[in-house]
C-alpha atoms as a PDB file:
ATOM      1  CA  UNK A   1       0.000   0.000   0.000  1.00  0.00           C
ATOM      2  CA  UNK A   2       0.895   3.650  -0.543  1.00  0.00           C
ATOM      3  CA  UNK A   3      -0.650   6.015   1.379  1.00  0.00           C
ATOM      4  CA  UNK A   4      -0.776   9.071   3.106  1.00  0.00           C
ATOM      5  CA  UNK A   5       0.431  12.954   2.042  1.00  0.00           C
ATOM      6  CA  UNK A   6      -1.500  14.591  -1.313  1.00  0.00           C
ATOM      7  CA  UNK A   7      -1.112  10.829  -2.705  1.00  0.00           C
ATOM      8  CA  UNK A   8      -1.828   7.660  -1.478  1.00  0.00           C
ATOM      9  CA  UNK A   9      -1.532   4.202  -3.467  1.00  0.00           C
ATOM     10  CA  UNK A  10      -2.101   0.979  -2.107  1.00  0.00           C
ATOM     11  CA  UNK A  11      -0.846  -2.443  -3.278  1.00  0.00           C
ATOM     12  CA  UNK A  12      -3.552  -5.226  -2.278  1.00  0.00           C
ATOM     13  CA  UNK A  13      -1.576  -8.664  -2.627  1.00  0.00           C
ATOM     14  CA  UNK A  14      -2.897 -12.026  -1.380  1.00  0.00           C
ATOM     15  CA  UNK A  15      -0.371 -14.961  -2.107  1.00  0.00           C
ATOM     16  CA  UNK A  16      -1.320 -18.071   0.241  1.00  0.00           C
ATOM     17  CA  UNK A  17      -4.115 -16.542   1.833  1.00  0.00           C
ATOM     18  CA  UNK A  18      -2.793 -13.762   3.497  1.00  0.00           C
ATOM     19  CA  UNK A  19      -3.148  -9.700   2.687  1.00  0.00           C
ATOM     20  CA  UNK A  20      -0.463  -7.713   2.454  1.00  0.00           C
ATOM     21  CA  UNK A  21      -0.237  -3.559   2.527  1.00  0.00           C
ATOM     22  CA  UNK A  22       2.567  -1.423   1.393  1.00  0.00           C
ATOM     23  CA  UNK A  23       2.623   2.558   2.654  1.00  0.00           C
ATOM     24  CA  UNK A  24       3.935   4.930   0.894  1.00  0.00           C
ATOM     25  CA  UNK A  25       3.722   9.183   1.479  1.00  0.00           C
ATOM     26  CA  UNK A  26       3.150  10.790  -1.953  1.00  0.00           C
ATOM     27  CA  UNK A  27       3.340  14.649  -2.628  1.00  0.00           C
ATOM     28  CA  UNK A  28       5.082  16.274  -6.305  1.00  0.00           C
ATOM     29  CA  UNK A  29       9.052  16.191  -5.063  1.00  0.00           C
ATOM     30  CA  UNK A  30       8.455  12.044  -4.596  1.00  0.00           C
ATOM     31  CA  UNK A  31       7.595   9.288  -2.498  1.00  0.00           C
ATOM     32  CA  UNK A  32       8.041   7.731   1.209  1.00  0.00           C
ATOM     33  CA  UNK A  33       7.289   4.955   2.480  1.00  0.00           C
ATOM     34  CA  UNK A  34       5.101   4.931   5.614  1.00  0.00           C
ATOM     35  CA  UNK A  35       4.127   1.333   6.541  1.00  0.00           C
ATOM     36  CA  UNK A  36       4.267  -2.089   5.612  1.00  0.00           C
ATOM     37  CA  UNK A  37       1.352  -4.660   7.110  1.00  0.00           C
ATOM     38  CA  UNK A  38       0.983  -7.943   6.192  1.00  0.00           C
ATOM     39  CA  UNK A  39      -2.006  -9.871   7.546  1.00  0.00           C
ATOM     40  CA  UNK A  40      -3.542 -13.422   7.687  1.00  0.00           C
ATOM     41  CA  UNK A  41      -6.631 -14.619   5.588  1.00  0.00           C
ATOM     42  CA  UNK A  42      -6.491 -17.943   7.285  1.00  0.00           C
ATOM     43  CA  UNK A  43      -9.183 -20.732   5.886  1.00  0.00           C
ATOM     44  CA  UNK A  44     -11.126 -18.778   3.279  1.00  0.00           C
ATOM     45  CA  UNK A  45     -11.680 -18.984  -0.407  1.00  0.00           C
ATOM     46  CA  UNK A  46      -9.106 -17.306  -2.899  1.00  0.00           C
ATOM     47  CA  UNK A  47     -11.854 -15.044  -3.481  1.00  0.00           C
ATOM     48  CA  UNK A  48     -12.570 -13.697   0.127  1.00  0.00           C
ATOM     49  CA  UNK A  49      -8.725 -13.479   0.751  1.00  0.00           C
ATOM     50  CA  UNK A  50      -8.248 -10.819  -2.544  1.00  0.00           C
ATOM     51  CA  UNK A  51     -11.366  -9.128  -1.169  1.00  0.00           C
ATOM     52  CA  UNK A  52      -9.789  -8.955   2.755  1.00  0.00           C
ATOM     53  CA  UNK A  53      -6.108  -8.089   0.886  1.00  0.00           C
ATOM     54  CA  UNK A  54      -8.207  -4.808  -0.909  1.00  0.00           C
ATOM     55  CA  UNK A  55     -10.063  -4.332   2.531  1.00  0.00           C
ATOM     56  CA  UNK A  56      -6.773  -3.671   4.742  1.00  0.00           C
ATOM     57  CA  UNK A  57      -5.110  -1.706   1.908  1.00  0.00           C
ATOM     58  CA  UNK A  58      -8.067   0.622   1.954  1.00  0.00           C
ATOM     59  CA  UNK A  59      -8.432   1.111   5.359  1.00  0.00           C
ATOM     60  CA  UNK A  60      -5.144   2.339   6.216  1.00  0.00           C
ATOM     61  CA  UNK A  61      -4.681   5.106   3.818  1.00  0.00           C
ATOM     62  CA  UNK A  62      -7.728   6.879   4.824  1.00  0.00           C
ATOM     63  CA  UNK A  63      -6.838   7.102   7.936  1.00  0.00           C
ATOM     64  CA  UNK A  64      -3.696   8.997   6.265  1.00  0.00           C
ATOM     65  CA  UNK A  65      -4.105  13.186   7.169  1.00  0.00           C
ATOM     66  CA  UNK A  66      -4.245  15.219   3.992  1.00  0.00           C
ATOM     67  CA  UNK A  67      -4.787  12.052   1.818  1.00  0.00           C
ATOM     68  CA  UNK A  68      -6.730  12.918  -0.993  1.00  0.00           C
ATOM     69  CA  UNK A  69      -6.022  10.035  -3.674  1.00  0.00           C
ATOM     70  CA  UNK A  70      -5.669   6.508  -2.923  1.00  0.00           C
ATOM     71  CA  UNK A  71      -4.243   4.469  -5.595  1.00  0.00           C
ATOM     72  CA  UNK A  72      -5.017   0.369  -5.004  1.00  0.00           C
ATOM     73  CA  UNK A  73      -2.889  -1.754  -7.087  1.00  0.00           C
ATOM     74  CA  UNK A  74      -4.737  -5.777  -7.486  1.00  0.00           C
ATOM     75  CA  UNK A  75      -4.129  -7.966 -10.110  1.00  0.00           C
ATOM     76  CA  UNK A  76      -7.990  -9.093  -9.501  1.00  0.00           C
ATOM     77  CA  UNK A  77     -10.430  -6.694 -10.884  1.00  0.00           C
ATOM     78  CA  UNK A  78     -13.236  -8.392 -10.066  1.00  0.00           C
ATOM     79  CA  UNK A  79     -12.638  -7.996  -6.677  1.00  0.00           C
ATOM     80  CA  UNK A  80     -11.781  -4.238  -6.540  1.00  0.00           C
ATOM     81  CA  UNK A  81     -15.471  -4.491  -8.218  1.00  0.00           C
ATOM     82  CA  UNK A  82     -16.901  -6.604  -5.286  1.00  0.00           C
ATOM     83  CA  UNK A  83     -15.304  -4.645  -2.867  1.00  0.00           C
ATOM     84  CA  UNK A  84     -16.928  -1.997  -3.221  1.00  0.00           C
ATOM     85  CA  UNK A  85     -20.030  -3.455  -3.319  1.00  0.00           C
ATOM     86  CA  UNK A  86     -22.203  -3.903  -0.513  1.00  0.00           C
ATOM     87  CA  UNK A  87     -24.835  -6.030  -1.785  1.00  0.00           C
ATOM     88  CA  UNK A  88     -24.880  -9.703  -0.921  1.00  0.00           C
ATOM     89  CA  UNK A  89     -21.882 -11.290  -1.785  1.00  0.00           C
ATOM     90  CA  UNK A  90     -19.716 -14.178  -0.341  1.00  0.00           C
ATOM     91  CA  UNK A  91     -17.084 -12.000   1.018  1.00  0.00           C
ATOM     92  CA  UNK A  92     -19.776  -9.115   1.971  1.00  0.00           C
ATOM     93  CA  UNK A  93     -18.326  -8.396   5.651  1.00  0.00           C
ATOM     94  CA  UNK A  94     -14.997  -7.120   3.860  1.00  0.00           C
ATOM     95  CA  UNK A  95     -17.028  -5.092   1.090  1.00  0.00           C
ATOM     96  CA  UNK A  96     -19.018  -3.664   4.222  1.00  0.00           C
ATOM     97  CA  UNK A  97     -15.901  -2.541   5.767  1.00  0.00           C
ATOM     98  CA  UNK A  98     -14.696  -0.734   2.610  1.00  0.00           C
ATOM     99  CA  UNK A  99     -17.248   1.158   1.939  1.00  0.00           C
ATOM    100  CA  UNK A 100     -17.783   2.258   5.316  1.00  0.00           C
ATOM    101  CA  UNK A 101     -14.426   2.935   5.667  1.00  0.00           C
ATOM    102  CA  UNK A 102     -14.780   5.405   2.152  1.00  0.00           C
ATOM    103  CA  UNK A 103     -18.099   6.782   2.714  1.00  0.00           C
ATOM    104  CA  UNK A 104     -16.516   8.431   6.117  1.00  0.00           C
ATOM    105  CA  UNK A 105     -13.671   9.808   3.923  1.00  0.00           C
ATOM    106  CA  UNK A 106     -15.631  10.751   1.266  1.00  0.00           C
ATOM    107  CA  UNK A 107     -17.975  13.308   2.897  1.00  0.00           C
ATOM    108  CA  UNK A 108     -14.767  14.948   4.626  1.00  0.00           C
ATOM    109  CA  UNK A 109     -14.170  16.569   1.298  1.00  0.00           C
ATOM    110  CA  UNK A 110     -15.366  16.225  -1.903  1.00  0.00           C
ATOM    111  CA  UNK A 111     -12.253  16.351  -4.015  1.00  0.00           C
ATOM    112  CA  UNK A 112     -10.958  12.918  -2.640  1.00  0.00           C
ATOM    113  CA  UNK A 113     -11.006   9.685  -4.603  1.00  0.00           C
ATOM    114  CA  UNK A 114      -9.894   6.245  -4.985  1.00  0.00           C
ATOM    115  CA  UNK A 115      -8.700   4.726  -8.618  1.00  0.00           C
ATOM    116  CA  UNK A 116      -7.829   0.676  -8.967  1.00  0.00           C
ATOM    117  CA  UNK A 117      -5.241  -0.479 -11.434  1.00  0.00           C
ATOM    118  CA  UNK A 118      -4.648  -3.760 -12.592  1.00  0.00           C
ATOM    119  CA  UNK A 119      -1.264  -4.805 -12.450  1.00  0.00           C
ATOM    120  CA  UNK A 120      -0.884  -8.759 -13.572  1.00  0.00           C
ATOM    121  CA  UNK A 121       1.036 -10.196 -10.187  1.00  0.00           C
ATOM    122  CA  UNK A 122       3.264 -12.184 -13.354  1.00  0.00           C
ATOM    123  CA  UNK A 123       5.161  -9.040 -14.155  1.00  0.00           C
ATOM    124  CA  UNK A 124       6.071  -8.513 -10.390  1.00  0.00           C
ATOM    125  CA  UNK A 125       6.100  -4.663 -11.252  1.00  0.00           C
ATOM    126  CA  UNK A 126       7.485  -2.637  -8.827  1.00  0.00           C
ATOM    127  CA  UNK A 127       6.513  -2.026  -5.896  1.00  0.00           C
ATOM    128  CA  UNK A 128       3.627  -4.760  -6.779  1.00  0.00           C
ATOM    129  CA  UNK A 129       6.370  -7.210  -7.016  1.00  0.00           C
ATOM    130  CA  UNK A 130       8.039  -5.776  -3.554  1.00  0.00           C
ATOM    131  CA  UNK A 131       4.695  -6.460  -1.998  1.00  0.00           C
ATOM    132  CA  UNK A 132       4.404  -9.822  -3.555  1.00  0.00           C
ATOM    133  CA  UNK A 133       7.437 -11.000  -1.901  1.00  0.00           C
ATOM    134  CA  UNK A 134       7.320  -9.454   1.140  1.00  0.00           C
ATOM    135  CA  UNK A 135       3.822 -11.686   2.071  1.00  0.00           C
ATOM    136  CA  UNK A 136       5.496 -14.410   0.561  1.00  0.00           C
ATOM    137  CA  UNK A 137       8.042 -14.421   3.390  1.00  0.00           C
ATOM    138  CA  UNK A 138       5.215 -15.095   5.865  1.00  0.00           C
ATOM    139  CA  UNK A 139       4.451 -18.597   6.220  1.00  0.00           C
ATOM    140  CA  UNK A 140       1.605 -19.992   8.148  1.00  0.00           C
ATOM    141  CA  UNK A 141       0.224 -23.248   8.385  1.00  0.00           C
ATOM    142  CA  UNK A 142      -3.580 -23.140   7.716  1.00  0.00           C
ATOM    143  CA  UNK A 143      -4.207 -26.129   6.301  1.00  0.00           C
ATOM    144  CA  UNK A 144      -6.727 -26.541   3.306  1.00  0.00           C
ATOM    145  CA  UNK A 145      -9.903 -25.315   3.097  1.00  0.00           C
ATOM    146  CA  UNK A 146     -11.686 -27.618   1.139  1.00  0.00           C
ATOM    147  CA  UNK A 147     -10.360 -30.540   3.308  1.00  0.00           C
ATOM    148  CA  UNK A 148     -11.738 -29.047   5.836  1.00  0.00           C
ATOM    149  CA  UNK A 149     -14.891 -28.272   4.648  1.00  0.00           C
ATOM    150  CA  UNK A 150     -15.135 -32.008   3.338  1.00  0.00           C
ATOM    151  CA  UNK A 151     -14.459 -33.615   6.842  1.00  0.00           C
ATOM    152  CA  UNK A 152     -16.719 -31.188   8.354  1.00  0.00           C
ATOM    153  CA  UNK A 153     -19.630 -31.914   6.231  1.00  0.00           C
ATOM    154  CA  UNK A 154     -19.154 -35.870   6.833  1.00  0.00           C
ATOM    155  CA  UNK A 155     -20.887 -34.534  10.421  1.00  0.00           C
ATOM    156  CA  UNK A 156     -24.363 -35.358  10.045  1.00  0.00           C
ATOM    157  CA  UNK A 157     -24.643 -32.359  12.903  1.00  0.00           C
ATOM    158  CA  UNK A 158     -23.270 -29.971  10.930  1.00  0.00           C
ATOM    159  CA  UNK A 159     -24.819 -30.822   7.444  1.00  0.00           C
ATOM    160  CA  UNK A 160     -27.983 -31.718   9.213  1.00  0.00           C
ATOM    161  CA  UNK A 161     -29.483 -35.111   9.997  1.00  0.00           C
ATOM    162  CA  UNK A 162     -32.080 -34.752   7.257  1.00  0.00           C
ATOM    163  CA  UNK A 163     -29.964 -33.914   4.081  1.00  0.00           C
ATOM    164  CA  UNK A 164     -30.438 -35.701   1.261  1.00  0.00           C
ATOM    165  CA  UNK A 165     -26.986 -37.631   0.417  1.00  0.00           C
ATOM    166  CA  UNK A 166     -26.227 -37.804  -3.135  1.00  0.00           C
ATOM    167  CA  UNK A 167     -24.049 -39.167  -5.258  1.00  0.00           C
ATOM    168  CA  UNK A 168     -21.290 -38.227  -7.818  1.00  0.00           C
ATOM    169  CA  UNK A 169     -21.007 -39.659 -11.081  1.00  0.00           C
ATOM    170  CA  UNK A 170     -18.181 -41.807  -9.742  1.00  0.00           C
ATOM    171  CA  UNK A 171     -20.123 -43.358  -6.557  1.00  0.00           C
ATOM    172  CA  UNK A 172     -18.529 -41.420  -4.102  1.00  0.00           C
ATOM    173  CA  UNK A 173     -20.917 -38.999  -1.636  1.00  0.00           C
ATOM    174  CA  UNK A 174     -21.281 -35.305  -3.451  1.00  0.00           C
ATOM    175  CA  UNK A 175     -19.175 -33.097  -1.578  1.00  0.00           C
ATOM    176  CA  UNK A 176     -19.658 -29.200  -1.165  1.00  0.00           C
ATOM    177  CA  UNK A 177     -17.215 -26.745  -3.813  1.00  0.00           C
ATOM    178  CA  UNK A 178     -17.135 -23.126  -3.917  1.00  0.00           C
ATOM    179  CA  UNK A 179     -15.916 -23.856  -7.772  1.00  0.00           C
ATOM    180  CA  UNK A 180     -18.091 -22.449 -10.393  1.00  0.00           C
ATOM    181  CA  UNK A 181     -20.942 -22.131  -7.574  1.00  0.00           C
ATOM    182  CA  UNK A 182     -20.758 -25.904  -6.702  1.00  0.00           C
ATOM    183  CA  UNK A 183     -22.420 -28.756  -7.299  1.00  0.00           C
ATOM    184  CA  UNK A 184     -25.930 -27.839  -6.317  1.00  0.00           C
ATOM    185  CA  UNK A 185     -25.853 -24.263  -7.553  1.00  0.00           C
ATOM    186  CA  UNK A 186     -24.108 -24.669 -10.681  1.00  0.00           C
ATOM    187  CA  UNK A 187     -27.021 -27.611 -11.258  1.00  0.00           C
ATOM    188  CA  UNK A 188     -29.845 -25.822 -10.389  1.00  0.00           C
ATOM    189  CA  UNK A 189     -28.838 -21.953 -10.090  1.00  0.00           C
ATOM    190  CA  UNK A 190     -30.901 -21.193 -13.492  1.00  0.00           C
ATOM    191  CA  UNK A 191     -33.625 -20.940 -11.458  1.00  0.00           C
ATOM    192  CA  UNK A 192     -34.505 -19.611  -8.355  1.00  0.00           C
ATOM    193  CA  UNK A 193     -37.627 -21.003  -8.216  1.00  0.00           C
ATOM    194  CA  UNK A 194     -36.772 -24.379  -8.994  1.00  0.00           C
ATOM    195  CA  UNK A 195     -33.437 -23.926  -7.143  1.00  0.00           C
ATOM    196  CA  UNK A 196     -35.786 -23.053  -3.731  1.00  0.00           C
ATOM    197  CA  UNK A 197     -37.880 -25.980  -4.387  1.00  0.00           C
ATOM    198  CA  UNK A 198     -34.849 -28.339  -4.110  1.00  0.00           C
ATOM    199  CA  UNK A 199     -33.099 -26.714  -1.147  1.00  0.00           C
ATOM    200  CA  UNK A 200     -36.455 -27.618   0.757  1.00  0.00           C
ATOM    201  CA  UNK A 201     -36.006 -30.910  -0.553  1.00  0.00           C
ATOM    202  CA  UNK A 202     -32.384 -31.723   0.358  1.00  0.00           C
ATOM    203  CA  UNK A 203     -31.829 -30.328   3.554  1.00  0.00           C
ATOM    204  CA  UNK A 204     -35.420 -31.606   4.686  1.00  0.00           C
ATOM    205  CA  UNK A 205     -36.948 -28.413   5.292  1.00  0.00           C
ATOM    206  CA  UNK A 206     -40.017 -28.555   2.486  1.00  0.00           C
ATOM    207  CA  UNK A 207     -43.354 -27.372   3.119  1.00  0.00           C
ATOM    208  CA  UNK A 208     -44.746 -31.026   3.234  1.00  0.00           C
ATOM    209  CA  UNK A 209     -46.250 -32.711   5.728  1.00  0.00           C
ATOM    210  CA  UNK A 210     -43.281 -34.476   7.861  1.00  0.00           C
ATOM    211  CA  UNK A 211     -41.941 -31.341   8.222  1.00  0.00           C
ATOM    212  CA  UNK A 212     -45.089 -29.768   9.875  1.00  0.00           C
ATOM    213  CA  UNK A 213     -45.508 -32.727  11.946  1.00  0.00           C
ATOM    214  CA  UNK A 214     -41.987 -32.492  13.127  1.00  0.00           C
ATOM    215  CA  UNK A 215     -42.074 -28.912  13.950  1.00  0.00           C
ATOM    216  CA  UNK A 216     -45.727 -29.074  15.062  1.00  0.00           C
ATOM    217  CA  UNK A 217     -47.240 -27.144  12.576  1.00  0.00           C
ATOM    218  CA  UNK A 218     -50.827 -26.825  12.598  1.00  0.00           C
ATOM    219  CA  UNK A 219     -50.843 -27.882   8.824  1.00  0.00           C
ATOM    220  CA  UNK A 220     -51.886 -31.103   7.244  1.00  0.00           C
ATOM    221  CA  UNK A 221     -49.301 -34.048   7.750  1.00  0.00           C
ATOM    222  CA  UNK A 222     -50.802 -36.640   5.041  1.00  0.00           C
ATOM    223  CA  UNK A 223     -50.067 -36.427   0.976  1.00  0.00           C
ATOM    224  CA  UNK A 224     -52.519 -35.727  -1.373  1.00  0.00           C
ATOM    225  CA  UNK A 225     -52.498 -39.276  -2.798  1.00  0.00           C
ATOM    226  CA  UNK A 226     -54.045 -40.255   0.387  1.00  0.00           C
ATOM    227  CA  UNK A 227     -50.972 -41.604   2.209  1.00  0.00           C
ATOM    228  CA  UNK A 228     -51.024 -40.776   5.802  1.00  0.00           C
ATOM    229  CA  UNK A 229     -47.793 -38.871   6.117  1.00  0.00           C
ATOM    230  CA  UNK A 230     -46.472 -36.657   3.090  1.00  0.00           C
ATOM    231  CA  UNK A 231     -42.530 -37.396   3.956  1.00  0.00           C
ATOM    232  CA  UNK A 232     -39.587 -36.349   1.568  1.00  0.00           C
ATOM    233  CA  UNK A 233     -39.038 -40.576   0.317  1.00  0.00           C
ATOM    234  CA  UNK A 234     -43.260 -41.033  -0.055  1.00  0.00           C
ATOM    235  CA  UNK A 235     -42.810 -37.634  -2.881  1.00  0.00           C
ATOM    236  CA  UNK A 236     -39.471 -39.146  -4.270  1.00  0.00           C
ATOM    237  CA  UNK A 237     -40.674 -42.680  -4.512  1.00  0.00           C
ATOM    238  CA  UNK A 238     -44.110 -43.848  -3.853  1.00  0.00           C
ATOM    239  CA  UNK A 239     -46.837 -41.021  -4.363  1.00  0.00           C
ATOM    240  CA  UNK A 240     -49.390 -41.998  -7.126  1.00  0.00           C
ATOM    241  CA  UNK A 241     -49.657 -38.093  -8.103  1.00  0.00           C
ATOM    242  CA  UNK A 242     -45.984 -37.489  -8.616  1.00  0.00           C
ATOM    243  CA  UNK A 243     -43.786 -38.944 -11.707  1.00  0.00           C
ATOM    244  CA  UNK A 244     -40.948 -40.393 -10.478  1.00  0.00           C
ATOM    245  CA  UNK A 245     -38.375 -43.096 -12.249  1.00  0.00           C
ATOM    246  CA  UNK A 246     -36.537 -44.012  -8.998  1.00  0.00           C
ATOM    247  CA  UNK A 247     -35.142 -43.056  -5.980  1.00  0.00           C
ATOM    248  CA  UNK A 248     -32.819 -40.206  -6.438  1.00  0.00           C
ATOM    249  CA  UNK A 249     -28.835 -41.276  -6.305  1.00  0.00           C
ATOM    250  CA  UNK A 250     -27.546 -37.738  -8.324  1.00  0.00           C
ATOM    251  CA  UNK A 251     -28.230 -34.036  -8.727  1.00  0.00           C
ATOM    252  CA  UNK A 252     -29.855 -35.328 -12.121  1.00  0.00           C
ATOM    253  CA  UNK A 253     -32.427 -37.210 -10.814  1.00  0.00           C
ATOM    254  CA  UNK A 254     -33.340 -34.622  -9.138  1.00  0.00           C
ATOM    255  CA  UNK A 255     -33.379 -32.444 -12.015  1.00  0.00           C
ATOM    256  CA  UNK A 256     -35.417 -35.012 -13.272  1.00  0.00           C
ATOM    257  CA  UNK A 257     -37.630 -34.782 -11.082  1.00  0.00           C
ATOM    258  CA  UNK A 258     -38.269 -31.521 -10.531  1.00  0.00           C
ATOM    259  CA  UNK A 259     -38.758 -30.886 -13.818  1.00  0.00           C
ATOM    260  CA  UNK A 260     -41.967 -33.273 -13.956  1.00  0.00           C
ATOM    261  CA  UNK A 261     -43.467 -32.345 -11.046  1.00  0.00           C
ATOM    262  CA  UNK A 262     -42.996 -28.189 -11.013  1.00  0.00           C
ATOM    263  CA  UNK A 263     -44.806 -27.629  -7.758  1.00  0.00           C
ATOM    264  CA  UNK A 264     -43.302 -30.783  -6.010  1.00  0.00           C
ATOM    265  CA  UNK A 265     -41.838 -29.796  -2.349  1.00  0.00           C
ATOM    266  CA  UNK A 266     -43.330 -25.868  -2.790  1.00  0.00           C
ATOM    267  CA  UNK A 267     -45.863 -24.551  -1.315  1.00  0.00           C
ATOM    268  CA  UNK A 268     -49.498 -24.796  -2.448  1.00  0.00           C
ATOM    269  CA  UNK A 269     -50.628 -21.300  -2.453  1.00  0.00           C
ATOM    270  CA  UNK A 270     -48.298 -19.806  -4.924  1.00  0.00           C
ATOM    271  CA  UNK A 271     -48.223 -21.171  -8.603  1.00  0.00           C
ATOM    272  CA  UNK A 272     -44.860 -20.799  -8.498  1.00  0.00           C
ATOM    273  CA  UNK A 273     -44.460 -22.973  -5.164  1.00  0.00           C
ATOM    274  CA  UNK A 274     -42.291 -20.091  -3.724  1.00  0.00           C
ATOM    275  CA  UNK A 275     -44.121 -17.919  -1.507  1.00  0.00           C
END
């Protein structure tokens, strides 16, 4: 990061997880540097480590007096773009902190802004290279995330006790990726109705009748084929008013499924079975 005097430019750098800021005093006869922090993502995606690198870069500089341009340095655009973004967002407690952090500095005078550039971490340019090494040199043992997250969700108490377990094309148990959304959101994120509809289903939270008998519900707890409890396996496999090949083993068949009986594991009163 550089920072502080008429000029301020940060460098946001995030090898192995961790965030890194470089500080540097700008005015027209040159440059200083003012402070160097490097700090640790620990278990978080690649994506939520750029966004916490950008986060401590910004919020040193404004706390810079005089500061009137910040300059932040990324080679990921994408999260300069979600990090100042405060909508929902994995990563949205770092974008929070951002623009909070900018909104105070803003309204202290109008004149002051913030530019990103994108500087590929390959050419190790300058003082983007100098920051890229200097994280480098920390080393801390986190372990990996998605091992984690795998063992984890072998816990039937933190995955819940009813969630549907599926298979992968391979035979072994689907296990949860934050690549390209995952396995149940890339499948079924086309859709939000659809993709609802099948989050009720899987973790065993669907407007049907088990559920309202388990939670006491003063709903109806038997199907509309006349069976005496509507649970998740009577919809999947035995109801006479729902098509259904099998019992579901992959995200397909549940595709399948879903897409021949649209208002399966919704709720009644809306057409769309999201209300």
């Amino acid at each position: 990061m550089l920072a502080g005097g008429r000029h301020s430019t940060v460098e946001a750098s995030n090898p192995g997880r961790g965030g890194t800021g470089r500080g540097l005093s700008g005015s027209d006869e040159g440059h200083r540097e003012l402070k160097r922090t490097r700090y640790v993502s620990g278990r978080v995606t690649a994506p939520d480590a750029e966004l916490n690198a950008i986060s401590c870069a910004v919020r040193l500089p404004v706390k810079q007096a005089n500061c009137q341009h910040i300059m932040v340095f990324t080679d990921s655009m994408g999260s300069a773009h979600r990090a100042v973004d405060p909508g929902v967002h994995s990563g949205q407690a770092f974008s929070l902190s951002v623009c909070r952090a900018l909104q105070e500095w803003f309204e202290a005078d109008d004149l002051r802004r913030i530019t990103f550039v994108y500087v590929p971490s390959t050419l190790r340019w300058d003082i983007h290279g100098e920051a890229h090494k200097y994280v480098t040199k920390l080393k801390v043992r986190a372990g990996r995330l998605l091992d984690s997250w795998s063992s984890t969700f072998q816990d039937p108490t933190y995955r819940g006790s009813e969630f549907l377990e599926l298979q992968q094309p391979d035979g072994r148990p689907l296990q949860p990726s934050y690549l390209n959304g995952g396995p149940w959101l890339s499948t079924f994120g086309h859709s939000i109705t659809e993709f609802a509809r099948v989050c009720w289903c899987i973790t065993g939270h669907a407007p049907i009748g088990a559920y309202y008998r388990r939670f006491k519900i003063n709903e109806p707890h038997g199907c509309t084929c006349g069976a005496a409890l509507q649970s998740r396996q009577h919809i999947l496999l035995r109801c006479r008013d729902r098509y259904s090949v099998h019992y579901p083993r992959f995200l397909g068949d549940i595709a399948s499924f879903m897409k021949y009986n649209p208002t399966a594991f919704g709720f009644n009163r809306d057409p769309s079975g999201v209300g």
